[in-house]
C-alpha atoms as a PDB file:
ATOM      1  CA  UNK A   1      26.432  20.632  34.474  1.00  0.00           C
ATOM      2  CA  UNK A   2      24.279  17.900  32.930  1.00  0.00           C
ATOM      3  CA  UNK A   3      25.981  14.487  33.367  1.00  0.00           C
ATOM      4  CA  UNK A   4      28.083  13.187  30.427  1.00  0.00           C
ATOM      5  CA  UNK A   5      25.768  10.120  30.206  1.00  0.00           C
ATOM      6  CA  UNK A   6      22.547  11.673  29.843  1.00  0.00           C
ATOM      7  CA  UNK A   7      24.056  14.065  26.959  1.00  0.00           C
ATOM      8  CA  UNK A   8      25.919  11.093  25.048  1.00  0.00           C
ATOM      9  CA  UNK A   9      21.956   9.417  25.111  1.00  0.00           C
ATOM     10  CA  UNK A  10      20.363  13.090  23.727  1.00  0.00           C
ATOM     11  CA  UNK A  11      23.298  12.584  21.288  1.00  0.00           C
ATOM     12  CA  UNK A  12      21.806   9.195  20.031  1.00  0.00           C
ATOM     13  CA  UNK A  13      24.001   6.506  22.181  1.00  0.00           C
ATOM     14  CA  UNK A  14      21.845   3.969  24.656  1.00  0.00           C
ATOM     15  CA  UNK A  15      22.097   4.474  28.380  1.00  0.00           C
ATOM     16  CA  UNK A  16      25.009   1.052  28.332  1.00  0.00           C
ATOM     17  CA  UNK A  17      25.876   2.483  25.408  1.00  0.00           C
ATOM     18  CA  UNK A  18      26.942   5.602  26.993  1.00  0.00           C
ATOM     19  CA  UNK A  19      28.197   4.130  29.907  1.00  0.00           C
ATOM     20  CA  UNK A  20      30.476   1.647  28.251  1.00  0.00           C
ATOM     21  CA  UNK A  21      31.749   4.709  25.942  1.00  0.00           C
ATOM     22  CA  UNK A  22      32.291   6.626  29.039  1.00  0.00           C
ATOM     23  CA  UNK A  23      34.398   3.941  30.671  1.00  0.00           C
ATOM     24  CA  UNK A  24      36.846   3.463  27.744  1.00  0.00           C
ATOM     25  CA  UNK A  25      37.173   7.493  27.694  1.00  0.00           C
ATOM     26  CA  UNK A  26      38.672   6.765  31.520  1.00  0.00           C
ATOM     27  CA  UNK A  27      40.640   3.708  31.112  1.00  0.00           C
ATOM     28  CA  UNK A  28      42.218   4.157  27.961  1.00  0.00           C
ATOM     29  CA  UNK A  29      42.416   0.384  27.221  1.00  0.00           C
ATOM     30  CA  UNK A  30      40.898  -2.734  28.797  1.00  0.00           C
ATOM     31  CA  UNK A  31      39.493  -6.121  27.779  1.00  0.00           C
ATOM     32  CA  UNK A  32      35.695  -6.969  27.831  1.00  0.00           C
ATOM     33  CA  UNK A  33      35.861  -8.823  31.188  1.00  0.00           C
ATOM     34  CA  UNK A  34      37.363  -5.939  33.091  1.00  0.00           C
ATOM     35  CA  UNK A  35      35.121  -3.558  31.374  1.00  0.00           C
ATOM     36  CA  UNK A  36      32.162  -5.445  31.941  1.00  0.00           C
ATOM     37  CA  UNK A  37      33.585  -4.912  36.231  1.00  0.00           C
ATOM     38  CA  UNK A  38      34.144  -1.599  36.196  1.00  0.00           C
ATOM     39  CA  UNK A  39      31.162  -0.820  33.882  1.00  0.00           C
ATOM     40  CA  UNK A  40      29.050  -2.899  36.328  1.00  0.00           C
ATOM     41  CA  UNK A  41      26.968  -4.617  33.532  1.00  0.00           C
ATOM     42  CA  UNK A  42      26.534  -8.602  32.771  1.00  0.00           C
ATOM     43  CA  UNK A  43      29.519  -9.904  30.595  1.00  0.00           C
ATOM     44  CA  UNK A  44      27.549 -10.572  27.770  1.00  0.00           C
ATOM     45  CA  UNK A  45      25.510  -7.540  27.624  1.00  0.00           C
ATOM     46  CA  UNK A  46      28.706  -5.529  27.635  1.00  0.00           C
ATOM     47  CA  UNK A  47      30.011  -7.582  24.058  1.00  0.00           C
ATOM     48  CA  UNK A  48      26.912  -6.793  22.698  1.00  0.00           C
ATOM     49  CA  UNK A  49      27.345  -2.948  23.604  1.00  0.00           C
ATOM     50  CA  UNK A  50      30.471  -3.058  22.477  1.00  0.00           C
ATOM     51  CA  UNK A  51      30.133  -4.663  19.057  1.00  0.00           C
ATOM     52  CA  UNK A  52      27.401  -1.687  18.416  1.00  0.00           C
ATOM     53  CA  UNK A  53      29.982   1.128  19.374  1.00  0.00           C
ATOM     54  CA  UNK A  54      31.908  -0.457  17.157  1.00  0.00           C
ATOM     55  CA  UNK A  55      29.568  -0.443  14.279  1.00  0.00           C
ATOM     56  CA  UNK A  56      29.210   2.905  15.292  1.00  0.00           C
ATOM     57  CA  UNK A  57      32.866   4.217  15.197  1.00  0.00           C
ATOM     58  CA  UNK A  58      33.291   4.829  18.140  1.00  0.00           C
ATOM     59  CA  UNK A  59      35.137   1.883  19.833  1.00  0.00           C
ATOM     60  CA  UNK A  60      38.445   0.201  18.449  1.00  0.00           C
ATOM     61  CA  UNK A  61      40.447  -2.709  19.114  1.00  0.00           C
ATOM     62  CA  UNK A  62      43.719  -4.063  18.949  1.00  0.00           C
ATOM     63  CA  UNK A  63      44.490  -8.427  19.825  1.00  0.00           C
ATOM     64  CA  UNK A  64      46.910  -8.094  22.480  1.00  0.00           C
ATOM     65  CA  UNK A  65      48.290 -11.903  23.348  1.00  0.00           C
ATOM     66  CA  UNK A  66      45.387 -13.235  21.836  1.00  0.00           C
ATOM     67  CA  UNK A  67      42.674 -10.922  23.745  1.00  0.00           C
ATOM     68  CA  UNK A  68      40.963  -8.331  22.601  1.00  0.00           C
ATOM     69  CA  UNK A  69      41.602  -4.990  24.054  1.00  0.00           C
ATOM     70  CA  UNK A  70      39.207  -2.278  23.656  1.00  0.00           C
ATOM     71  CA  UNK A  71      39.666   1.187  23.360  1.00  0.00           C
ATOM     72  CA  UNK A  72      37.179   4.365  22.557  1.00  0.00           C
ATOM     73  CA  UNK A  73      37.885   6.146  19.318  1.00  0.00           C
ATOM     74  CA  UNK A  74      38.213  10.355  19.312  1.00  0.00           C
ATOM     75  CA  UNK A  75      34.882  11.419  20.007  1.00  0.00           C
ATOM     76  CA  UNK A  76      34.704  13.688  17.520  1.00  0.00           C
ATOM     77  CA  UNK A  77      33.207  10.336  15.848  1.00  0.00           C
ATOM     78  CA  UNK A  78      30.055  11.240  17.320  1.00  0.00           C
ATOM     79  CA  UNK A  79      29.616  13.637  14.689  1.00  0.00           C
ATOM     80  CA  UNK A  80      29.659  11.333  11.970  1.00  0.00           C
ATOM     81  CA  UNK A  81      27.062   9.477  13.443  1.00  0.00           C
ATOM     82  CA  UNK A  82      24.707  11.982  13.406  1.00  0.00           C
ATOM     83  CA  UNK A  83      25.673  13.046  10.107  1.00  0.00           C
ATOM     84  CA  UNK A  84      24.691   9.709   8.924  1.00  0.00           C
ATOM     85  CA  UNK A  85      21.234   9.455  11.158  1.00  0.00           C
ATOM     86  CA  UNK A  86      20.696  13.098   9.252  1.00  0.00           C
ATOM     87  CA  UNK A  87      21.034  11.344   6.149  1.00  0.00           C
ATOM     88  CA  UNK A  88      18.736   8.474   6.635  1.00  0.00           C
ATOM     89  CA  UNK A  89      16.301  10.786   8.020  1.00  0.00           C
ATOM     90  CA  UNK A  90      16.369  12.479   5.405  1.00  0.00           C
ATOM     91  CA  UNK A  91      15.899   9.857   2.945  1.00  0.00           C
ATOM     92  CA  UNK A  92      12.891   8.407   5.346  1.00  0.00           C
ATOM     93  CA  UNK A  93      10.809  11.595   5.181  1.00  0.00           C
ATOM     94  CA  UNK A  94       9.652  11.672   1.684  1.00  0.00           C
ATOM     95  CA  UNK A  95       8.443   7.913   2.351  1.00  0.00           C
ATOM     96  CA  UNK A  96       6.726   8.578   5.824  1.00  0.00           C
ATOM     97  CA  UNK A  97       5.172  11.513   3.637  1.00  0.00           C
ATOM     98  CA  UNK A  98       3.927   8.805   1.048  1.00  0.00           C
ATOM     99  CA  UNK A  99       2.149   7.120   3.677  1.00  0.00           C
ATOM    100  CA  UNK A 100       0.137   9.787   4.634  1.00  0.00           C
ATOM    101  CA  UNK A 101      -0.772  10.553   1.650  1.00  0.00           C
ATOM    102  CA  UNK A 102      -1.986   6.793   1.410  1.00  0.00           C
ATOM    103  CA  UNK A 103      -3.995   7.129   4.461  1.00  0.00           C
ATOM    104  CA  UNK A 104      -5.714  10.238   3.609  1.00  0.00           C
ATOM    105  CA  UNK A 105      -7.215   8.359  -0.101  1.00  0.00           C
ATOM    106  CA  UNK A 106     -10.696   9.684  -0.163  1.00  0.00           C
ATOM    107  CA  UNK A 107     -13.011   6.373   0.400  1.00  0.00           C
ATOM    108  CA  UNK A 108     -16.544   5.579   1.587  1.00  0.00           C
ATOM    109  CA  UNK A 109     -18.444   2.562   0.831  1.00  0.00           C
ATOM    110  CA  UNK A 110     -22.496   2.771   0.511  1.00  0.00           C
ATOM    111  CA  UNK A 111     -24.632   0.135   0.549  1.00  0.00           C
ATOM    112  CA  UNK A 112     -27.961   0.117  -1.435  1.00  0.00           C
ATOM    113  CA  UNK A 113     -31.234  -1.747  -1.326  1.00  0.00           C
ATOM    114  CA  UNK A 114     -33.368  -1.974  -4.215  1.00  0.00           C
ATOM    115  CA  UNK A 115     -33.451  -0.342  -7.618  1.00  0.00           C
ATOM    116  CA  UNK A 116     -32.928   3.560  -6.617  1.00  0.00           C
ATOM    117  CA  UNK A 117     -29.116   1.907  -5.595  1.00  0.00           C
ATOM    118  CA  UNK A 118     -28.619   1.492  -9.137  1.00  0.00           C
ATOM    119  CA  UNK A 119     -29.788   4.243 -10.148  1.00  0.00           C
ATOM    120  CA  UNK A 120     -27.124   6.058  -8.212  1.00  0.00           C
ATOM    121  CA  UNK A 121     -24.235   3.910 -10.138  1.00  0.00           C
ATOM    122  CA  UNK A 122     -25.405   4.864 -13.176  1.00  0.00           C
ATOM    123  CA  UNK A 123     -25.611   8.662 -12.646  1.00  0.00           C
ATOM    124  CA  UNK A 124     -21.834   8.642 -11.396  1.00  0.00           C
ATOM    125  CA  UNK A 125     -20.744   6.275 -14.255  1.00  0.00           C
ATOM    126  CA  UNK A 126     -22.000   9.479 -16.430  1.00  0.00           C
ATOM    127  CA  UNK A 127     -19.390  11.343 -14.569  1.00  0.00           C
ATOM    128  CA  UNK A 128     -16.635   9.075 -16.582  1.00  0.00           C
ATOM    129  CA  UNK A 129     -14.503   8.757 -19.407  1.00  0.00           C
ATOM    130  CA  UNK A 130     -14.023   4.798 -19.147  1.00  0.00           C
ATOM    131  CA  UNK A 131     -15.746   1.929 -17.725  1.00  0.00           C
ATOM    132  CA  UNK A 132     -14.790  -1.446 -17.133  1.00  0.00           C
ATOM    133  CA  UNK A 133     -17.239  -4.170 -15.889  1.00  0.00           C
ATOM    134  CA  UNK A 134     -16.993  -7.890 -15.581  1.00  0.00           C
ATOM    135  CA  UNK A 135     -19.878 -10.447 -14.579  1.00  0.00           C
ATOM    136  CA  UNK A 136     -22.473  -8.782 -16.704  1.00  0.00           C
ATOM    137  CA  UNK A 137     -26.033 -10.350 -16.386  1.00  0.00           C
ATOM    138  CA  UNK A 138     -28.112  -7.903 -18.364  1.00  0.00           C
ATOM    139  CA  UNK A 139     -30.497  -7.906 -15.665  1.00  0.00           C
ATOM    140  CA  UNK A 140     -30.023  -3.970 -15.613  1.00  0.00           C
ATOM    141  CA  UNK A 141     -32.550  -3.880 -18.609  1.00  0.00           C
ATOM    142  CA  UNK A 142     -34.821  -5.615 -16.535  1.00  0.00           C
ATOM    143  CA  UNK A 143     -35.023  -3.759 -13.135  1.00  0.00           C
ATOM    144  CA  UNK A 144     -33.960  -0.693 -14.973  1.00  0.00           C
ATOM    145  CA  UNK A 145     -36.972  -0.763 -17.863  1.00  0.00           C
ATOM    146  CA  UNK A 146     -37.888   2.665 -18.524  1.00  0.00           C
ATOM    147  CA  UNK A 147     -34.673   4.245 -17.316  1.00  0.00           C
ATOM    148  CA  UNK A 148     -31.708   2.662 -19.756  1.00  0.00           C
ATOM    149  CA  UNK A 149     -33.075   4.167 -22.819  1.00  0.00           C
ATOM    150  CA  UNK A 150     -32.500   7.856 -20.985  1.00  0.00           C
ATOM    151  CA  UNK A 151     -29.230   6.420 -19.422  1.00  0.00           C
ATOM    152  CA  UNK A 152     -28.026   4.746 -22.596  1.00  0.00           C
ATOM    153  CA  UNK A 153     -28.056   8.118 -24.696  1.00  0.00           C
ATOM    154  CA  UNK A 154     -26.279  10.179 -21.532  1.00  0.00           C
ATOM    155  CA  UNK A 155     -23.595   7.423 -22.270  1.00  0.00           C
ATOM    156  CA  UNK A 156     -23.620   7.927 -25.692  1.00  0.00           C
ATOM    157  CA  UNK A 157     -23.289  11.863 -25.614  1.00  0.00           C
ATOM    158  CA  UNK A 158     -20.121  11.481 -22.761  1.00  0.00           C
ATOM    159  CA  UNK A 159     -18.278   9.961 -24.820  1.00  0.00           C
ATOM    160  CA  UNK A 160     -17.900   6.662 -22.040  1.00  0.00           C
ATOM    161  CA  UNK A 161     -15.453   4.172 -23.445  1.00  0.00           C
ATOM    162  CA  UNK A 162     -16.657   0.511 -22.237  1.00  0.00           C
ATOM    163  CA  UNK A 163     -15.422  -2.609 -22.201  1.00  0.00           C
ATOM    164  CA  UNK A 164     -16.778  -5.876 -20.717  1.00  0.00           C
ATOM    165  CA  UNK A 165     -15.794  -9.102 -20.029  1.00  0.00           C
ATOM    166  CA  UNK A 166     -19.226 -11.756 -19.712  1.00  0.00           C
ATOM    167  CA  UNK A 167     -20.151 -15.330 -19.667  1.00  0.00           C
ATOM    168  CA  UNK A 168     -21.132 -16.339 -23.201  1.00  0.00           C
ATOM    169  CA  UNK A 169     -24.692 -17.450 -21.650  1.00  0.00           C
ATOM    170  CA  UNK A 170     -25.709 -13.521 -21.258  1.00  0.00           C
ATOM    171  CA  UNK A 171     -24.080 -12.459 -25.085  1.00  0.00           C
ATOM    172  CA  UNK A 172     -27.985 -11.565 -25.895  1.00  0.00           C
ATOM    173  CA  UNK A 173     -26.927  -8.220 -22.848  1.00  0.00           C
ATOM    174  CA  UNK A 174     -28.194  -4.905 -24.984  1.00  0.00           C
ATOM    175  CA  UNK A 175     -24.904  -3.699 -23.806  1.00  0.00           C
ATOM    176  CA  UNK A 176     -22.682  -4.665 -26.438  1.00  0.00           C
ATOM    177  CA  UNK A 177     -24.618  -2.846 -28.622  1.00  0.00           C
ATOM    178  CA  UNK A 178     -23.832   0.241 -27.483  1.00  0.00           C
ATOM    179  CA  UNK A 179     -21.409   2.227 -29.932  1.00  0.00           C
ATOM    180  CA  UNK A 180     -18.724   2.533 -27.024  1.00  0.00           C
ATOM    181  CA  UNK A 181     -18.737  -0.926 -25.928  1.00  0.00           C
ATOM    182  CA  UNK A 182     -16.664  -3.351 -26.760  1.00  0.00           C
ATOM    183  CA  UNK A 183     -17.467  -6.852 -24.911  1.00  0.00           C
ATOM    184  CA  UNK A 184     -15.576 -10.235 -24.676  1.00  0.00           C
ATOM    185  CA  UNK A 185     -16.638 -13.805 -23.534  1.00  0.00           C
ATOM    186  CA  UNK A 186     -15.090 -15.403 -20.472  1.00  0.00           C
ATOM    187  CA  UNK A 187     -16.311 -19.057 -19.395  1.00  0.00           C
ATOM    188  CA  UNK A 188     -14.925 -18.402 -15.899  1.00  0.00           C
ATOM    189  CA  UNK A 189     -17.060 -15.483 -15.608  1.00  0.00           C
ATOM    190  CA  UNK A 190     -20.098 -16.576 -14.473  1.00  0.00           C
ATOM    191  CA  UNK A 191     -21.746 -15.055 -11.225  1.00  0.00           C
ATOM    192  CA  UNK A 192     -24.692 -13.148 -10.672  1.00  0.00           C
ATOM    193  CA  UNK A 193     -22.893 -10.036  -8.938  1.00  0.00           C
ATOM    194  CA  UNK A 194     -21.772  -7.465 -11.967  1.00  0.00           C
ATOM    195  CA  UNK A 195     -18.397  -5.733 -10.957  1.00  0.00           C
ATOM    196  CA  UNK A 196     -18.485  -1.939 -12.338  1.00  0.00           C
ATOM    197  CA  UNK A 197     -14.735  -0.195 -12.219  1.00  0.00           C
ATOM    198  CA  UNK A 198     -14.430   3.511 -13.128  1.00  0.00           C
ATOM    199  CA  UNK A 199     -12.479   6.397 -11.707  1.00  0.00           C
ATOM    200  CA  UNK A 200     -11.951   5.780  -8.189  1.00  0.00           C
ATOM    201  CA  UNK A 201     -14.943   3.705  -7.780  1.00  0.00           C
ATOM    202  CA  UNK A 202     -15.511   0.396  -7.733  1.00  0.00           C
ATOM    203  CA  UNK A 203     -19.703  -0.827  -7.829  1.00  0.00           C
ATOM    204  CA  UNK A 204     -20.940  -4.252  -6.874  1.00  0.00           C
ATOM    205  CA  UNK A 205     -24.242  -5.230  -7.955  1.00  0.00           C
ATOM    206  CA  UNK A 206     -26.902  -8.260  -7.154  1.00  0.00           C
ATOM    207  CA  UNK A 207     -30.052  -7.992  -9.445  1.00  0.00           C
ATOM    208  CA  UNK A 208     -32.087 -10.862  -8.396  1.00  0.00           C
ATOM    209  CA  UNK A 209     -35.490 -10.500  -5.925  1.00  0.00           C
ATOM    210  CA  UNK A 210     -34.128  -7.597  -4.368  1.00  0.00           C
ATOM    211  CA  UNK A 211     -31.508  -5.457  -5.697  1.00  0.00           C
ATOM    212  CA  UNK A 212     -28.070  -4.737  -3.933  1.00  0.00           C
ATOM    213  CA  UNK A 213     -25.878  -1.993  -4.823  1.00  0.00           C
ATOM    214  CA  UNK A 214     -22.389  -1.745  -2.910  1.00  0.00           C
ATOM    215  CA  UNK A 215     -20.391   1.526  -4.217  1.00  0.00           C
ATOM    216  CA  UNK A 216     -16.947   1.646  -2.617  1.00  0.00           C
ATOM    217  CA  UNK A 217     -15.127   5.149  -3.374  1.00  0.00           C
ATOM    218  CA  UNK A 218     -11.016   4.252  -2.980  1.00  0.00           C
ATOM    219  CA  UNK A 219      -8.206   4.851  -5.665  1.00  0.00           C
ATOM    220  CA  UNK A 220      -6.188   1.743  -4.070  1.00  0.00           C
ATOM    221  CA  UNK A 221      -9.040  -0.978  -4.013  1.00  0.00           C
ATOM    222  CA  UNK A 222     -10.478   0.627  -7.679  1.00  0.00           C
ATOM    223  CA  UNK A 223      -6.616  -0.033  -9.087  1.00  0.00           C
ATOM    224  CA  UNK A 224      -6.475  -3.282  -7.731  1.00  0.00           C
ATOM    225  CA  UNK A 225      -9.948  -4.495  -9.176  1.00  0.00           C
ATOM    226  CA  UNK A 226      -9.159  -2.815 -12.381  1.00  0.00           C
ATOM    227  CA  UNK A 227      -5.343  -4.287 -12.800  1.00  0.00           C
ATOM    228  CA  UNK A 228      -7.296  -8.054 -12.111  1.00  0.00           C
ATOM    229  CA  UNK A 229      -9.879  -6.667 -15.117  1.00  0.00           C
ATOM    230  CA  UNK A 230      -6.935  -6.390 -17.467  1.00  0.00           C
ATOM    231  CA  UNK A 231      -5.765 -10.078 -16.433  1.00  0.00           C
ATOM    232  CA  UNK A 232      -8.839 -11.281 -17.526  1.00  0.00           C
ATOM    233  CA  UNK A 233      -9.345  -9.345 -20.536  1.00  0.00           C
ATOM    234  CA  UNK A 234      -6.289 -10.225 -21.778  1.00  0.00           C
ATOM    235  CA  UNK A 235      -7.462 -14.071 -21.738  1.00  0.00           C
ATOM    236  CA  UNK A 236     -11.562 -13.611 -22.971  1.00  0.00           C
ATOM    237  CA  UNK A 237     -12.447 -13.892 -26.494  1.00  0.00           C
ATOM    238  CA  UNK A 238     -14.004 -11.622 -28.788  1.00  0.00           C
ATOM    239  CA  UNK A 239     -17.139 -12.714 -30.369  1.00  0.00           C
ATOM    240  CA  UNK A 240     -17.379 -14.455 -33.338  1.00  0.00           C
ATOM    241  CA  UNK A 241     -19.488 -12.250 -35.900  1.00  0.00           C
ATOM    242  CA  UNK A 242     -21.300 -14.379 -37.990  1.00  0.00           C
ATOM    243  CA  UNK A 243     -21.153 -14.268 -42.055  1.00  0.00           C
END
């Protein structure tokens, strides 16, 4: 037959664990320093073992002139134990389950060179119902001539909602003229990289010499670039239409 020890450990008890359990099962009662003897284990070790069988239910005590005198509980206590490690298991599977989810987020990040990069945002901002951006340069216009005229009317015809938040040195930006758009003015805002947020996608883009286009794909980092959009927007200002 399999020792007692090793099947008190397959039933969830540590290897001292077991062994102090095993030795209060044979002497009925005994103080720590006795048990720590017989149990052949370091005095202190042996307290800590038995203040976790304790927390477990499965040691007692009683103060017999002023000692402590230790005892192990029925072990049908073991049961409840593993009742209760059911439980949390239980209640820790749905939550491991939400962490694979979290690590199996579809994400790729693509870096571009040149104008063909931005070319590529656009097509997949098509793709979208809304579109947030802050840092707008209207240097798309620019690099982008010929194309925004054709890009501008597949915006128009998908129905894209935008909204933008822009330093008040680029309001002349064709953008806010689009039907969809609605832009505000933001002092703090002023860099020359253009932060595009729709979907799951998040597009970062330097028009000066060269272009650079960086298009990450990622629900968590699109969320959290979009949530610090809605900080902002909450504190630019809407133009003032003249009379």
């Amino acid at each position: 037959m399999e020792p007692f020890e090793e099947r008190l450990k397959r039933a969830g008890l540590t290897g001292n664990e077991a062994k102090i359990y095993l030795e209060l099962l044979k002497r009925g009662e005994i103080n720590g320093s006795e048990l720590a003897k017989k149990a052949g284990l370091d005095r202190s070790l042996t307290y800590t073992v038995l203040n976790n069988l304790i927390d477990k239910g499965l040691v007692g005590y009683v103060m017999k002139e002023k000692i402590r005198v230790y005892r192990a509980t029925d072990p049908q206590n073991l049961l409840t134990n593993l009742e209760q490690r059911e439980k949390d298991v239980k209640k820790l599977i749905p939550d491991l389950k939400t962490i694979e989810k979290l690590a199996a987020i579809p994400q790729a990040v693509t870096v571009y060179e040149g104008k063909e990069g931005l070319k590529v945002l656009f097509e997949d901002i098509f793709k979208t119902k809304e579109l947030v951006f802050f840092g707008g340069t209207g240097r798309s216009y620019e690099v982008l001539r010929w194309e925004m005229p054709h890009f501008e009317e597949k915006i128009a015809k998908g129905s894209c909602k935008i909204r933008g938040i822009m330093n008040k040195k680029y309001s002349a930006d064709k953008i806010k003229l689009l039907p969809s758009a609605e832009v505000r003015f933001l002092e703090g805002v002023d860099s020359d990289a253009t932060t595009t947020i729709f979907g799951d996608t998040v597009g970062i883009h330097v028009l000066l010499e060269k272009p650079l286009v960086i298009i990450m794909k990622n629900k968590v980092i699109a969320e959290g670039y979009r949530n610090y959009f809605e900080f902002m927007w909450r504190s630019a200002k809407r133009e003032q239409k003249s009379k």
